[in-house]
Protein backbone atom coordinates (compact mmCIF):
# COMPACT_ATOMS: atom_id res chain seq x y z
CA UNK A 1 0.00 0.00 0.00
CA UNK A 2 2.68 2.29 1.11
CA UNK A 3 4.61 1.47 -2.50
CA UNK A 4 1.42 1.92 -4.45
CA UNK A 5 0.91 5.23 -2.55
CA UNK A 6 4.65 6.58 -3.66
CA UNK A 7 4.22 5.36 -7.00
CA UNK A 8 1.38 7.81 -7.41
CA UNK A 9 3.18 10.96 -5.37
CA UNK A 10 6.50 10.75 -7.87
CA UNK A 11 6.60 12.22 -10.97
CA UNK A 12 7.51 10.04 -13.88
CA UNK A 13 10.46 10.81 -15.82
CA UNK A 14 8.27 11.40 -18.94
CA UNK A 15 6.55 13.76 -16.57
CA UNK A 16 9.27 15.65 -15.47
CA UNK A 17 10.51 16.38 -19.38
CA UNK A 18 8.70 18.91 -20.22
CA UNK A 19 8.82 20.78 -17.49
CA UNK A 20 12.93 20.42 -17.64
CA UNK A 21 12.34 21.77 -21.31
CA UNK A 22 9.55 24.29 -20.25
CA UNK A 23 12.70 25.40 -17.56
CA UNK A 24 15.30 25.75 -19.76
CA UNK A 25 13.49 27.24 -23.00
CA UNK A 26 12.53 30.30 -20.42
CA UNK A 27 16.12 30.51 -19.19
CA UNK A 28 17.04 30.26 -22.72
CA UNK A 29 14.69 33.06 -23.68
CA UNK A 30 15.33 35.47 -20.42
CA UNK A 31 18.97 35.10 -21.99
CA UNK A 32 18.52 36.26 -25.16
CA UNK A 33 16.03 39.16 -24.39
CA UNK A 34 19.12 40.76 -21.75
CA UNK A 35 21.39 39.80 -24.58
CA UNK A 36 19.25 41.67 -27.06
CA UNK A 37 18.91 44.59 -24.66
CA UNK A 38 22.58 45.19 -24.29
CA UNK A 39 23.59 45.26 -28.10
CA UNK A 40 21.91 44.36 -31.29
CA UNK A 41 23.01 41.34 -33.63
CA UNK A 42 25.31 41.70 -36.09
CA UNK A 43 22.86 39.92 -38.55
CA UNK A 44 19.64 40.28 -39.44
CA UNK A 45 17.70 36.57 -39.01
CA UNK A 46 15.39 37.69 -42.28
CA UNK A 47 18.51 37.60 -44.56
CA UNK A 48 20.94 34.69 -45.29
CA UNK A 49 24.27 36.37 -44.25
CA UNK A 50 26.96 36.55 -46.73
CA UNK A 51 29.60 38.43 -45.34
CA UNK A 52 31.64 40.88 -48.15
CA UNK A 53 34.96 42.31 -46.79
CA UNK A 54 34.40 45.09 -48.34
CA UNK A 55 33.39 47.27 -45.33
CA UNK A 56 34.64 49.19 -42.36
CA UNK A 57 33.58 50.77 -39.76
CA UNK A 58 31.57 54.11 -39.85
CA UNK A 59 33.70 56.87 -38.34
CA UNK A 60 33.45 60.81 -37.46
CA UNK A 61 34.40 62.40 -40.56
CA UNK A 62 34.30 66.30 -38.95
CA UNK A 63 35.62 67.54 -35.22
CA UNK A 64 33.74 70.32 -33.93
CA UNK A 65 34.76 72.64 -31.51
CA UNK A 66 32.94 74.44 -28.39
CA UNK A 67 33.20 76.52 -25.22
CA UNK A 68 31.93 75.26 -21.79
CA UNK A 69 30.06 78.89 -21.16
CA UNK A 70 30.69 77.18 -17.21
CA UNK A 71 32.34 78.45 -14.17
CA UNK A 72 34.35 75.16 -14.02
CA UNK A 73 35.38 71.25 -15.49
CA UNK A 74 33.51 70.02 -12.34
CA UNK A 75 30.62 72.09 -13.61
CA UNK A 76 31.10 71.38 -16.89
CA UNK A 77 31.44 67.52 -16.11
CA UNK A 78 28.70 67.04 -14.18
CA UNK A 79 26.40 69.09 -17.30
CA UNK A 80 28.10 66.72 -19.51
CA UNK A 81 26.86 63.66 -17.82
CA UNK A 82 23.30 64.93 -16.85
CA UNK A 83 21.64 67.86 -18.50
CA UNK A 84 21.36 71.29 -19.16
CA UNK A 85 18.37 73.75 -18.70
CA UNK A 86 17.60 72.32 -22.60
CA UNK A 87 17.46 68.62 -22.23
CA UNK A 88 20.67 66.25 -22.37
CA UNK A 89 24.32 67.38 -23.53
CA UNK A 90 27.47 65.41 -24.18
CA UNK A 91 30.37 66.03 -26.01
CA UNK A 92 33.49 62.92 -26.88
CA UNK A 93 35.89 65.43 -25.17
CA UNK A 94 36.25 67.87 -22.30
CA UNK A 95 39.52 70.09 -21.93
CA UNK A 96 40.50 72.38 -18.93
CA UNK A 97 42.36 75.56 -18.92
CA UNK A 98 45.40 73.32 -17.72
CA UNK A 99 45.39 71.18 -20.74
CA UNK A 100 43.83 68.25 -18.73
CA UNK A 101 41.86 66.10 -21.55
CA UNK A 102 38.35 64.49 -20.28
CA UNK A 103 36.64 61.52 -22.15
CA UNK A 104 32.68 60.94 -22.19
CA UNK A 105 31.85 59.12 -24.97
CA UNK A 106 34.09 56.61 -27.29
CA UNK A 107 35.06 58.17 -30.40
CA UNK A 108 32.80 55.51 -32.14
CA UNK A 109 29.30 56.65 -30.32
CA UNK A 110 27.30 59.83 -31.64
CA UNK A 111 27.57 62.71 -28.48
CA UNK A 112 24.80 65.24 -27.92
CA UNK A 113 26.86 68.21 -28.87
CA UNK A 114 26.59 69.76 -31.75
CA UNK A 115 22.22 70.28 -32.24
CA UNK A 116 20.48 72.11 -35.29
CA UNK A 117 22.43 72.91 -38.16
CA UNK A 118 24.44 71.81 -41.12
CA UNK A 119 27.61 72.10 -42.69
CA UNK A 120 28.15 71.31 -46.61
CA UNK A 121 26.23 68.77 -47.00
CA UNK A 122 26.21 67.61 -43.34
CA UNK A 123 22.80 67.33 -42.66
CA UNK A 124 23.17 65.42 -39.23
CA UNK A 125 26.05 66.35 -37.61
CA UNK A 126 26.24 64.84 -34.04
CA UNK A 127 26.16 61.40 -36.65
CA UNK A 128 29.40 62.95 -38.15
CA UNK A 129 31.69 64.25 -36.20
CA UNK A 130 33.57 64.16 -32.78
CA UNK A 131 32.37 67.19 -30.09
CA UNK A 132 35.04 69.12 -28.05
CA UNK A 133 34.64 70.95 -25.72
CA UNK A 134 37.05 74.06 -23.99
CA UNK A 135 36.60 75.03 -20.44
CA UNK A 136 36.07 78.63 -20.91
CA UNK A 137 33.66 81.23 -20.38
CA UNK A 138 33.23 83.06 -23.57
CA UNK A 139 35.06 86.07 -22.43
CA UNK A 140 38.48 85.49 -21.53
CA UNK A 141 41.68 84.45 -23.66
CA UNK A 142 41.43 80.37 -24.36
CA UNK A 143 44.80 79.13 -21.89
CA UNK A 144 48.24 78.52 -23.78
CA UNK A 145 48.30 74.82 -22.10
CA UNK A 146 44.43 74.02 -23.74
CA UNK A 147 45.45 75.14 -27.14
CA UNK A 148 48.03 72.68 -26.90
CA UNK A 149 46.39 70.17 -25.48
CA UNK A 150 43.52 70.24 -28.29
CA UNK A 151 46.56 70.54 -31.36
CA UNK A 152 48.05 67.43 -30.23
CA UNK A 153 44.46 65.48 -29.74
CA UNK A 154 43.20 67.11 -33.25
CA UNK A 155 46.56 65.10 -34.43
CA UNK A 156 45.63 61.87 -32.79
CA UNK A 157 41.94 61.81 -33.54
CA UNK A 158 43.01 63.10 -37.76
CA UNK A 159 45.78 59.95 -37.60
CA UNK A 160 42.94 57.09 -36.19
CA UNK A 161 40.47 58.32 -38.30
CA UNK A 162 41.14 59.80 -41.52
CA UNK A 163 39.32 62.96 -40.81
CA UNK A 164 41.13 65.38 -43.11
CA UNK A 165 42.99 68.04 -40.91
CA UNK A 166 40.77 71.13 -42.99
CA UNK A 167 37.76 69.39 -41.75
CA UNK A 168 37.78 71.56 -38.38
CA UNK A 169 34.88 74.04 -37.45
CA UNK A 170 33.55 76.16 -35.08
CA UNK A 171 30.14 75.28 -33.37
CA UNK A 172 29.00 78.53 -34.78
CA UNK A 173 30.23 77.95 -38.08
CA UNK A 174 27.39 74.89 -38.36
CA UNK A 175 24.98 77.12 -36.46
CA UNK A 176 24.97 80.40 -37.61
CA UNK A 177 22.97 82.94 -35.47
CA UNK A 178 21.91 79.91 -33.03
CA UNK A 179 25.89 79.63 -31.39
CA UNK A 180 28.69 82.02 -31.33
CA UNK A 181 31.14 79.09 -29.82
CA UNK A 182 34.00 79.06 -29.86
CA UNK A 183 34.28 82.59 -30.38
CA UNK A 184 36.16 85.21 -31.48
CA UNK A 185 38.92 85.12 -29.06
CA UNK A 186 39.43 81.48 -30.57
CA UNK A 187 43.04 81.49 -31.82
CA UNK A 188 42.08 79.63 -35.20
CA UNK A 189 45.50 81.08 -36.57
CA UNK A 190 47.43 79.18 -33.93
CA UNK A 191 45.35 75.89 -35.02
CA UNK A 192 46.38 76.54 -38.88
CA UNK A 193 49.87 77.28 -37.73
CA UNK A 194 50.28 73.46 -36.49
CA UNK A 195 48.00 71.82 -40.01
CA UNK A 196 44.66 72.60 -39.03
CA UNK A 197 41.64 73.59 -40.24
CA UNK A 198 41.69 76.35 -42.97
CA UNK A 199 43.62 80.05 -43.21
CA UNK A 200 43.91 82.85 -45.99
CA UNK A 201 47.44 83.48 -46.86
CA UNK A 202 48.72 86.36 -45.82
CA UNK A 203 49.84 87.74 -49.24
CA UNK A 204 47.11 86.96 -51.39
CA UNK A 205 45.74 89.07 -53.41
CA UNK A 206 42.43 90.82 -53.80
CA UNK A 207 39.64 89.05 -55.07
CA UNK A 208 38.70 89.13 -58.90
CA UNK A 209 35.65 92.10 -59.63
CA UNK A 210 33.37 88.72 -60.79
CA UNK A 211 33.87 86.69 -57.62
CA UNK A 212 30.96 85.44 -55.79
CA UNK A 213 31.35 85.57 -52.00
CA UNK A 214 28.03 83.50 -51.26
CA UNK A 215 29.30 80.90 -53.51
CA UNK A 216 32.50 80.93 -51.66
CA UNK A 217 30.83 80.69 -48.11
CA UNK A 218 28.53 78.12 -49.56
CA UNK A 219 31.40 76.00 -50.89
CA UNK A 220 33.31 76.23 -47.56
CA UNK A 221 30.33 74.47 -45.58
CA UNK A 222 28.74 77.63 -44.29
CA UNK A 223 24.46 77.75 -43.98
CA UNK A 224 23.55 80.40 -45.97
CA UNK A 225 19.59 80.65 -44.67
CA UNK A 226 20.37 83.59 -42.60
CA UNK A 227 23.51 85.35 -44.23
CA UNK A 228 23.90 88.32 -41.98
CA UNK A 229 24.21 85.59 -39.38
CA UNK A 230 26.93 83.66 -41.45
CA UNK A 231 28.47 86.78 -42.34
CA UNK A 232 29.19 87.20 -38.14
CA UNK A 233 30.33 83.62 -37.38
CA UNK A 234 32.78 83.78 -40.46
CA UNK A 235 34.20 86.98 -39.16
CA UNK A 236 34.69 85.34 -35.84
CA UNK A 237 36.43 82.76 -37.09
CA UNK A 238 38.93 84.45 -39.81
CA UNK A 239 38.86 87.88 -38.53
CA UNK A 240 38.28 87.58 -35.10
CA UNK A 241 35.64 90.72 -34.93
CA UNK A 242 32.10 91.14 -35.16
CA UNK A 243 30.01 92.54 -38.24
CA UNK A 244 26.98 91.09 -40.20
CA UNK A 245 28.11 92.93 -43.90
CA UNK A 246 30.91 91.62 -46.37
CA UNK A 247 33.87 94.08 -47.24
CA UNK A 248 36.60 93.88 -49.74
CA UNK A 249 38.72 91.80 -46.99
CA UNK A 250 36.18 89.07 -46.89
CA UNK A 251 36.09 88.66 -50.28
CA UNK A 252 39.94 88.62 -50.77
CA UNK A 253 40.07 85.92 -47.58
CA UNK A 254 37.37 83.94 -49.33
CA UNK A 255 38.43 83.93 -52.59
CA UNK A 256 42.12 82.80 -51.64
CA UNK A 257 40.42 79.94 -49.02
CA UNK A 258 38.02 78.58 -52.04
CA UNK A 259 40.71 78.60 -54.56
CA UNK A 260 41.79 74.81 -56.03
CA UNK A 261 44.39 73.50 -54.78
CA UNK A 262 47.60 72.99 -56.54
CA UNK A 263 48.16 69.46 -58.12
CA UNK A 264 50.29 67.24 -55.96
CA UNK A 265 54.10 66.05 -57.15
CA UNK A 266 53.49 64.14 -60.51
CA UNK A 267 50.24 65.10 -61.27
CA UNK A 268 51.39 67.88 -63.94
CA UNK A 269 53.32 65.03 -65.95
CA UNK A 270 50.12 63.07 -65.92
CA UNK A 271 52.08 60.70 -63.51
């Protein structure tokens, strides 16, 4: 009786199966869904995979460059990592006044810096390019230690990932009328001096009586849907002064920055 009685209290085997497989396909799927929720797959499961080597991996093609507007990198990191009074900011880069170089965000991620605007035919910028941002106020000189500290991390970040050393703006530049970062007490001279970004020769000459400055501002990247606005943030960056109305040194500085540039070794031989 007792025997008869255990036989009917313990599961068969056969019994216990399905449960074991009801266990494990939950496990299974519990796994998957965190797996899914930290990264998603390489491959898509409606597509056979047929992997081409011809590929690599998307990268910033444009580095960007901003002021803080804070009282200090504590300030500035903790703004960085939260919010601002507009919603959430991040930048790849923070630098202090002593040349001390912050990271936030991999090189690889898109940062929340750079907001509304274009330049060329950068529609999306934050998708394109690497955000960096200067402890400074707006008002007061930009330190001889940051300067250097951003030159030498321009040269890294140009080296690791073909971004072409011209391809260096101004916050403002992008976002004419909306941003005046970094300023004009930005040394953008001092920048061209060590291979980047772009700068008029000194000794060019005046521009020809048919030259087109809009063109020229257009062809350099510049948003032309408010040009009194594009007019200022140019002058900030190449002239270092305020003013909403071309003169005839604009047009000589544009004109020498938009003309081609000279064929490399070889390339008049047809080599």
């Amino acid at each position: 009786m007792q025997a008869e009685l255990l036989m009917t209290m313990t599961p068969c085997n056969q019994c216990l199966r399905p449960r074991r497989h009801l266990a494990l396909l939950g496990a299974l799927l519990c796994a998957l869904v965190l797996g899914g929720c930290a990264s998603l797959p390489d491959r898509n499961p409606l597509a056979q995979w047929e992997r081409s080597p011809n590929q690599n991996k998307r990268g910033p093609v444009l580095v960007v460059i901003h002021y803080t507007d804070q009282d200090s990198v504590a300030q500035s990191l903790k703004t960085l990592k939260t919010a601002n009074s507009k919603g959430p900011v991040s930048a790849h880069y923070l630098i202090g006044a002593d040349g001390k170089r912050y990271q936030l965000v991999s090189d690889e991620r898109r940062a929340w810096h750079a907001g509304a605007g274009y330049w060329g035919t950068i529609g999306d910028v934050n998708s394109a390019s690497i955000g960096i941002e200067l402890d400074n106020d707006g008002n007061s000189p930009f330190a001889r230690a940051q300067i250097d500290s951003l030159i030498l991390l321009l040269g890294d970040l140009c080296q690791r990932h073909h971004i072409p050393r011209t391809a260096i703006i101004g916050h403002e530049d992008l976002a004419p009328g909306r941003k005046v970062d970094p300023g004009p007490l930005f040394p953008w001279k001092q920048l061209a001096d060590a291979g980047f970004g772009h700068w008029p020769r000194a000794d060019a000459p005046p521009a020809p009586a048919d030259f087109d400055p809009w063109l020229a501002l257009a062809a350099l990247g510049y948003p032309l849907a408010d040009r009194g606005a594009a007019v200022q943030s140019f002058h900030h960056h190449f002239r270092g002064m305020e003013g909403k109305t071309l003169d005839a040194e604009d047009l000589r500085i544009l004109h020498d920055l938009t003309l081609p540039l000279p064929p490399a070794a070889g390339e008049e031989d047809g080599m």
